[in-house]
C-alpha atoms as a PDB file:
ATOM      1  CA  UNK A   1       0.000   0.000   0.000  1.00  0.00           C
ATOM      2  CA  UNK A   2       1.569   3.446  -1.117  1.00  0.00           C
ATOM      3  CA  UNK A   3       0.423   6.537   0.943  1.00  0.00           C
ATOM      4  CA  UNK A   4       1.019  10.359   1.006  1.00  0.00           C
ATOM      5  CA  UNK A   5       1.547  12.367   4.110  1.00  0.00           C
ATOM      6  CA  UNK A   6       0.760  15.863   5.099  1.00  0.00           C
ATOM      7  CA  UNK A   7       2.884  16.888   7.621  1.00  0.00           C
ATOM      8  CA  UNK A   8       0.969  16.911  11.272  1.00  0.00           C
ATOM      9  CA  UNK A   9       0.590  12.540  11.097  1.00  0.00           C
ATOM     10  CA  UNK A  10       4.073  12.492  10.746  1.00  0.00           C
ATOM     11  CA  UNK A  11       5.533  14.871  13.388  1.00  0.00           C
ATOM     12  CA  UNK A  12       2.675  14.180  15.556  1.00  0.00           C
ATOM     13  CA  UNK A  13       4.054  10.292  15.831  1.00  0.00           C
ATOM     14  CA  UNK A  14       7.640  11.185  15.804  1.00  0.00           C
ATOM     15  CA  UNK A  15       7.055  13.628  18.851  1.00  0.00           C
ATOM     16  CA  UNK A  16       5.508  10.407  20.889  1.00  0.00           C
ATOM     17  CA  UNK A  17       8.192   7.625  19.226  1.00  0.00           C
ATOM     18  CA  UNK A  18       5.734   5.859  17.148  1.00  0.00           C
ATOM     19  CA  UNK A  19       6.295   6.805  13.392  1.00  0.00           C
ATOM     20  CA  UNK A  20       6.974   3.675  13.136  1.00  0.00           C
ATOM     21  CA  UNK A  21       3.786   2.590  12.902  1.00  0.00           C
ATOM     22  CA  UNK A  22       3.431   4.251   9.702  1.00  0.00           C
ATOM     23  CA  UNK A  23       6.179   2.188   8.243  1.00  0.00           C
ATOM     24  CA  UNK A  24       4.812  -1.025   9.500  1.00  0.00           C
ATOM     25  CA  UNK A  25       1.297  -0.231   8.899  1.00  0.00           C
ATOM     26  CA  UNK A  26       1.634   1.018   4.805  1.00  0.00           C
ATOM     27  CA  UNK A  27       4.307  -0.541   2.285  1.00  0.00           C
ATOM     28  CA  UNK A  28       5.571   3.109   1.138  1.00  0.00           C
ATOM     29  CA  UNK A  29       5.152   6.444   2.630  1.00  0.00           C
ATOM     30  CA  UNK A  30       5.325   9.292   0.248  1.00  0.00           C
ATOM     31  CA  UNK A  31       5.884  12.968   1.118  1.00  0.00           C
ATOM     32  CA  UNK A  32       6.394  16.240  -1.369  1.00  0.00           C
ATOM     33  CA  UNK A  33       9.217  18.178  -0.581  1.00  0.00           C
ATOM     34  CA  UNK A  34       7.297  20.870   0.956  1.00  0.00           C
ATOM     35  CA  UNK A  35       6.076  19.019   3.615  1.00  0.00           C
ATOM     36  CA  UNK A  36       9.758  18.036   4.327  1.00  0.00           C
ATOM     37  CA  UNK A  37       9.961  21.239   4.470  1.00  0.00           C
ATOM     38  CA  UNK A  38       7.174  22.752   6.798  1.00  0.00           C
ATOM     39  CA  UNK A  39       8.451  19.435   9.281  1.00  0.00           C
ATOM     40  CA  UNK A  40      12.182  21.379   9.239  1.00  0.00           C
ATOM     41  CA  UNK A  41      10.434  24.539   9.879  1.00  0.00           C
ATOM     42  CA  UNK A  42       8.609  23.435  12.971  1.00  0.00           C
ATOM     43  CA  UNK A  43      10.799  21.436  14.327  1.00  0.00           C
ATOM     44  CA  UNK A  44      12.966  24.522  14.890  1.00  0.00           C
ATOM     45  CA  UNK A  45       9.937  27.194  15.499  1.00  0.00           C
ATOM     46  CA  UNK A  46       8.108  25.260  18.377  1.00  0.00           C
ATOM     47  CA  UNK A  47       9.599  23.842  21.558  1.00  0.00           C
ATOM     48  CA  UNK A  48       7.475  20.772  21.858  1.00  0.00           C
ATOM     49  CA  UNK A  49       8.826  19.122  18.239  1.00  0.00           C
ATOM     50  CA  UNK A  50      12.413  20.214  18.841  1.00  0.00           C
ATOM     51  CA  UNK A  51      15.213  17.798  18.111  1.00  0.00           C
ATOM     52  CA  UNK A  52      12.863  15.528  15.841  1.00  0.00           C
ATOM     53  CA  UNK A  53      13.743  14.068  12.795  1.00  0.00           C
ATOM     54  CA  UNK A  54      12.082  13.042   9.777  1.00  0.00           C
ATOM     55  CA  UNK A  55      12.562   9.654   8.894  1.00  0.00           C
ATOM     56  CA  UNK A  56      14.680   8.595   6.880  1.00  0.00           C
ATOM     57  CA  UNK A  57      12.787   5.408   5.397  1.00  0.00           C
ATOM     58  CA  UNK A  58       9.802   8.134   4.309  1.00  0.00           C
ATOM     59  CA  UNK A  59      10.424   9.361   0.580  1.00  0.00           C
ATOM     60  CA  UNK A  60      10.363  12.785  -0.536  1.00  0.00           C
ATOM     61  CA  UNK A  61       9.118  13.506  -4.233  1.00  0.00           C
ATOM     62  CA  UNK A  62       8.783  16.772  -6.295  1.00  0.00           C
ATOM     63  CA  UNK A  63       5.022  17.822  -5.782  1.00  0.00           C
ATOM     64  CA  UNK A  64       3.315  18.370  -9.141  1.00  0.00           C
ATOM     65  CA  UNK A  65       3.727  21.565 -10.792  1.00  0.00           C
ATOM     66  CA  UNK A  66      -0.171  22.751 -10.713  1.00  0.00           C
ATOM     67  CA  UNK A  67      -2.886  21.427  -8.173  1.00  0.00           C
ATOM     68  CA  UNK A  68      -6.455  20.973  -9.065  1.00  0.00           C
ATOM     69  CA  UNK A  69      -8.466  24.231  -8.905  1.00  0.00           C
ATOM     70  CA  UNK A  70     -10.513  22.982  -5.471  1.00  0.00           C
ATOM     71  CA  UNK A  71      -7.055  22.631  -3.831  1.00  0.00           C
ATOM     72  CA  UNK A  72      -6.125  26.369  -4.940  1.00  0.00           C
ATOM     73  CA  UNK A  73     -10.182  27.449  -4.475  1.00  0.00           C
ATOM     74  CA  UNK A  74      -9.772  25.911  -0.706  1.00  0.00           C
ATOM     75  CA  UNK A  75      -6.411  27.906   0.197  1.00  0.00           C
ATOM     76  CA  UNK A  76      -4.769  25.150   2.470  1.00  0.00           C
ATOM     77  CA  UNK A  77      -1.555  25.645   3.140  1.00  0.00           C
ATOM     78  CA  UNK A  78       1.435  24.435   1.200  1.00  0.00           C
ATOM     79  CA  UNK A  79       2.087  21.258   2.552  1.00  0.00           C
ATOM     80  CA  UNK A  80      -1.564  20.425   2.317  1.00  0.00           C
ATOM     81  CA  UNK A  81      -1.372  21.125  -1.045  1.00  0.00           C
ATOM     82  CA  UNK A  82       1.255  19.769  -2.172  1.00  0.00           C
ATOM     83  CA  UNK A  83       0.329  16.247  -0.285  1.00  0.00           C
ATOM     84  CA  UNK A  84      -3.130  16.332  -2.087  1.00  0.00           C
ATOM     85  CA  UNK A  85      -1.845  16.770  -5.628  1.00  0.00           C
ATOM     86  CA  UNK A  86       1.216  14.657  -5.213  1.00  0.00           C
ATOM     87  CA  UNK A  87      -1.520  11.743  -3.663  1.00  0.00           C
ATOM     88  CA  UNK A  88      -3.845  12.450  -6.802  1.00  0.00           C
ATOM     89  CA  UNK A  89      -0.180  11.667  -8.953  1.00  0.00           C
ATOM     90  CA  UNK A  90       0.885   8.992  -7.574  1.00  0.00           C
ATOM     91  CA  UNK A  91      -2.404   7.246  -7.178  1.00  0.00           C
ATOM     92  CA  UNK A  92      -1.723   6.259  -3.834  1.00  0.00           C
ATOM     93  CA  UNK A  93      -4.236   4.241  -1.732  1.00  0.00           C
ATOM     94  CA  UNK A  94      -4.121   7.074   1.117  1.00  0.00           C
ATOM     95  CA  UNK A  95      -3.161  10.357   2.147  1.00  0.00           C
ATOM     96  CA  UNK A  96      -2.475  11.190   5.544  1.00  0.00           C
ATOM     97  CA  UNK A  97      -4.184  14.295   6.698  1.00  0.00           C
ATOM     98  CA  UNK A  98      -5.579  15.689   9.909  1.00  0.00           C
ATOM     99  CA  UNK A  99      -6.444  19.135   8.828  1.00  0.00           C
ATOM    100  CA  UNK A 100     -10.625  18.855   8.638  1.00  0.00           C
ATOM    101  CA  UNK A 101     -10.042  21.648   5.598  1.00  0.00           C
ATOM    102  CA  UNK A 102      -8.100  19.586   3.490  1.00  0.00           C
ATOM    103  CA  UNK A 103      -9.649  15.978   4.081  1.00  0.00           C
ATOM    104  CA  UNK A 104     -12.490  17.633   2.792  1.00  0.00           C
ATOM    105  CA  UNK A 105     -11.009  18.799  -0.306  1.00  0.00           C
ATOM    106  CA  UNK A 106      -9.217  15.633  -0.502  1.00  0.00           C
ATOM    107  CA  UNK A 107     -12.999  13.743  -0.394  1.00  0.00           C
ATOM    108  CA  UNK A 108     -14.223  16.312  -3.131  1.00  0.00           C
ATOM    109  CA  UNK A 109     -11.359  14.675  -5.398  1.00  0.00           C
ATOM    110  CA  UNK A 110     -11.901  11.117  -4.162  1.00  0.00           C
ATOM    111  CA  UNK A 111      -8.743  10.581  -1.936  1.00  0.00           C
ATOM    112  CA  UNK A 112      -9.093   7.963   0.882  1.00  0.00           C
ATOM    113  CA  UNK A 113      -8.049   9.867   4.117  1.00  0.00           C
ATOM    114  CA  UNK A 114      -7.259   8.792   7.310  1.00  0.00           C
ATOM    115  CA  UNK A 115      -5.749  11.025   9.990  1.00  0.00           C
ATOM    116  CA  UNK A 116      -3.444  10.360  13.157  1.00  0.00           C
ATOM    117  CA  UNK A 117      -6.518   8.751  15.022  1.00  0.00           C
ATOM    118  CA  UNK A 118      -7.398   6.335  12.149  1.00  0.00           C
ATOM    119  CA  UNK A 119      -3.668   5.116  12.364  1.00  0.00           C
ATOM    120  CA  UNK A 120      -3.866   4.020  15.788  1.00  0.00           C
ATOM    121  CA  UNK A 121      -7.082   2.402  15.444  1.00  0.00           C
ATOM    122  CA  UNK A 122      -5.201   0.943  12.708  1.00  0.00           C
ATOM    123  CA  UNK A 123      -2.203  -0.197  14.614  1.00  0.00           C
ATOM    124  CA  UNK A 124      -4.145  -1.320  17.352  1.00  0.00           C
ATOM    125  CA  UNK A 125      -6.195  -3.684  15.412  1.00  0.00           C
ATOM    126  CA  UNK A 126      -2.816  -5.033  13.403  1.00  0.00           C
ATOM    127  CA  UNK A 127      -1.569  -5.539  16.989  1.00  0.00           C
ATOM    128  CA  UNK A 128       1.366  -3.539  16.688  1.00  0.00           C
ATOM    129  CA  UNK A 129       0.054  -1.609  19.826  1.00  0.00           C
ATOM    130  CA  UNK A 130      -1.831  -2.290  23.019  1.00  0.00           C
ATOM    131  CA  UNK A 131      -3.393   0.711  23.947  1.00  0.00           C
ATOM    132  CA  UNK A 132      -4.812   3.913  21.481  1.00  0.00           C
ATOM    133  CA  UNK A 133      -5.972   5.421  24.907  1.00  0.00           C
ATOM    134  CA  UNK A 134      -2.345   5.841  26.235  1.00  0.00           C
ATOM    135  CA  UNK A 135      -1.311   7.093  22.572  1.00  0.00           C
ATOM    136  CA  UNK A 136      -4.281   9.650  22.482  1.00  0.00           C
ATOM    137  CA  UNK A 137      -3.255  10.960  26.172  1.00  0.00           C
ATOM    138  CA  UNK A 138       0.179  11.519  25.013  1.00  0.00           C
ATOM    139  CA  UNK A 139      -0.543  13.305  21.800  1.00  0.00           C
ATOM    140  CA  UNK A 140      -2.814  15.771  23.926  1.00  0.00           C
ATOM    141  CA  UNK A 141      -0.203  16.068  26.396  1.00  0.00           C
ATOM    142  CA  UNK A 142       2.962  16.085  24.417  1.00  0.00           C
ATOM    143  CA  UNK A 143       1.955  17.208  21.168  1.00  0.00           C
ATOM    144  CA  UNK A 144      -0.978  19.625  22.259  1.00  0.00           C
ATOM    145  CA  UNK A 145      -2.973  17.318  19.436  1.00  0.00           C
ATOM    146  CA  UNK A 146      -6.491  17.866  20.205  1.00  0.00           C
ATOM    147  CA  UNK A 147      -9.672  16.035  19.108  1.00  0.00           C
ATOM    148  CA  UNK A 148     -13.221  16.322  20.458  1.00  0.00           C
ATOM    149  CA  UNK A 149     -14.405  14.532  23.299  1.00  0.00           C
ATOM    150  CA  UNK A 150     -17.141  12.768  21.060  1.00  0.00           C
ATOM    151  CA  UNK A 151     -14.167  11.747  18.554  1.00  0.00           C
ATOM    152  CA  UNK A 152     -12.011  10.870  21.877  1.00  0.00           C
ATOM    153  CA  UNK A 153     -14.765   7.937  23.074  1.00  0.00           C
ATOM    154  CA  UNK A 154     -16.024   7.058  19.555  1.00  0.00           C
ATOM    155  CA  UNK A 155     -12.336   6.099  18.626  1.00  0.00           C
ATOM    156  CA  UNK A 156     -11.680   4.664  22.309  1.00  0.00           C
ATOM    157  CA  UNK A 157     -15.065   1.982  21.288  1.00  0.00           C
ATOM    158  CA  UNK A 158     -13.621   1.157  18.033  1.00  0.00           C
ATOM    159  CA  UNK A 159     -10.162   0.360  19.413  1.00  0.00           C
ATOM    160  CA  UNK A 160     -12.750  -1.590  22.007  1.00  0.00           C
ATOM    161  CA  UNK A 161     -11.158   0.376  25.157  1.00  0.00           C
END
């Protein structure tokens, strides 16, 4: 399985030492150099992701020269973009995004999404973690990741916590 990733999945899981999972979850994990990019960038601009690295089994590709006119129309950021129209290139099977904004845009274009949360329900079920509760109380405390405390108990039952 091939899959593109917008920046926040990756530096999310680096921050609590489980990117990992995205290797052993998904065959090949594509990024476009600008997400590379915006992960040097905050990993020197905010405290909380200092000192992390990007992978080095994660491969960075030239993002296409245009993006479709909903991705310029819906005025996500760079990275966003860039993941979006290098997914649509590549025809991967995924793209990892968190950003509500640009998993929308991603639907309109019919991308499979699946964000940070989705991963560890994935990883969870594959076994290659016991708990998405501890995960999901790290994030929020390490990461400042938030999700909704609806999403927080809906995802809890489907990891069957």
């Amino acid at each position: 399985m091939i899959v593109v990733a917008d920046t926040s999945v990756i530096l999310n899981l680096c921050r609590v030492q489980h990117e990992h999972l995205l290797q052993q979850l998904f065959k090949r994990v594509l990024i476009p150099a600008e997400v590379a990019g915006e992960f040097a960038r905050l990993t020197k601009i905010q405290k909380r992701f200092s000192g992390l690295a990007l992978p080095d089994w994660i491969e960075i590709l030239a993002a296409p020269e245009s993006f479709p006119a909903e991705v310029i129309q819906a005025q996500l950021d760079i990275g966003e973009s860039a993941a979006i129209a290098l997914c649509l290139k590549q025809k991967a099977d995924v793209l990892l995004i968190d950003e509500l904004s640009g998993r929308e845009v991603a639907a309109k274009l019919g991308l499979r999404t699946v964000g940070i949360v989705g991963v560890l329900v994935d990883a969870k079920n594959e076994k290659l973690i016991s708990s998405v509760k501890i995960l999901l109380e790290r994030l929020e405390s390490e990461s400042n990741f938030w999700i909704s405390s609806d999403l927080h108990q809906r995802v809890l039952q489907l990891a069957g916590e």
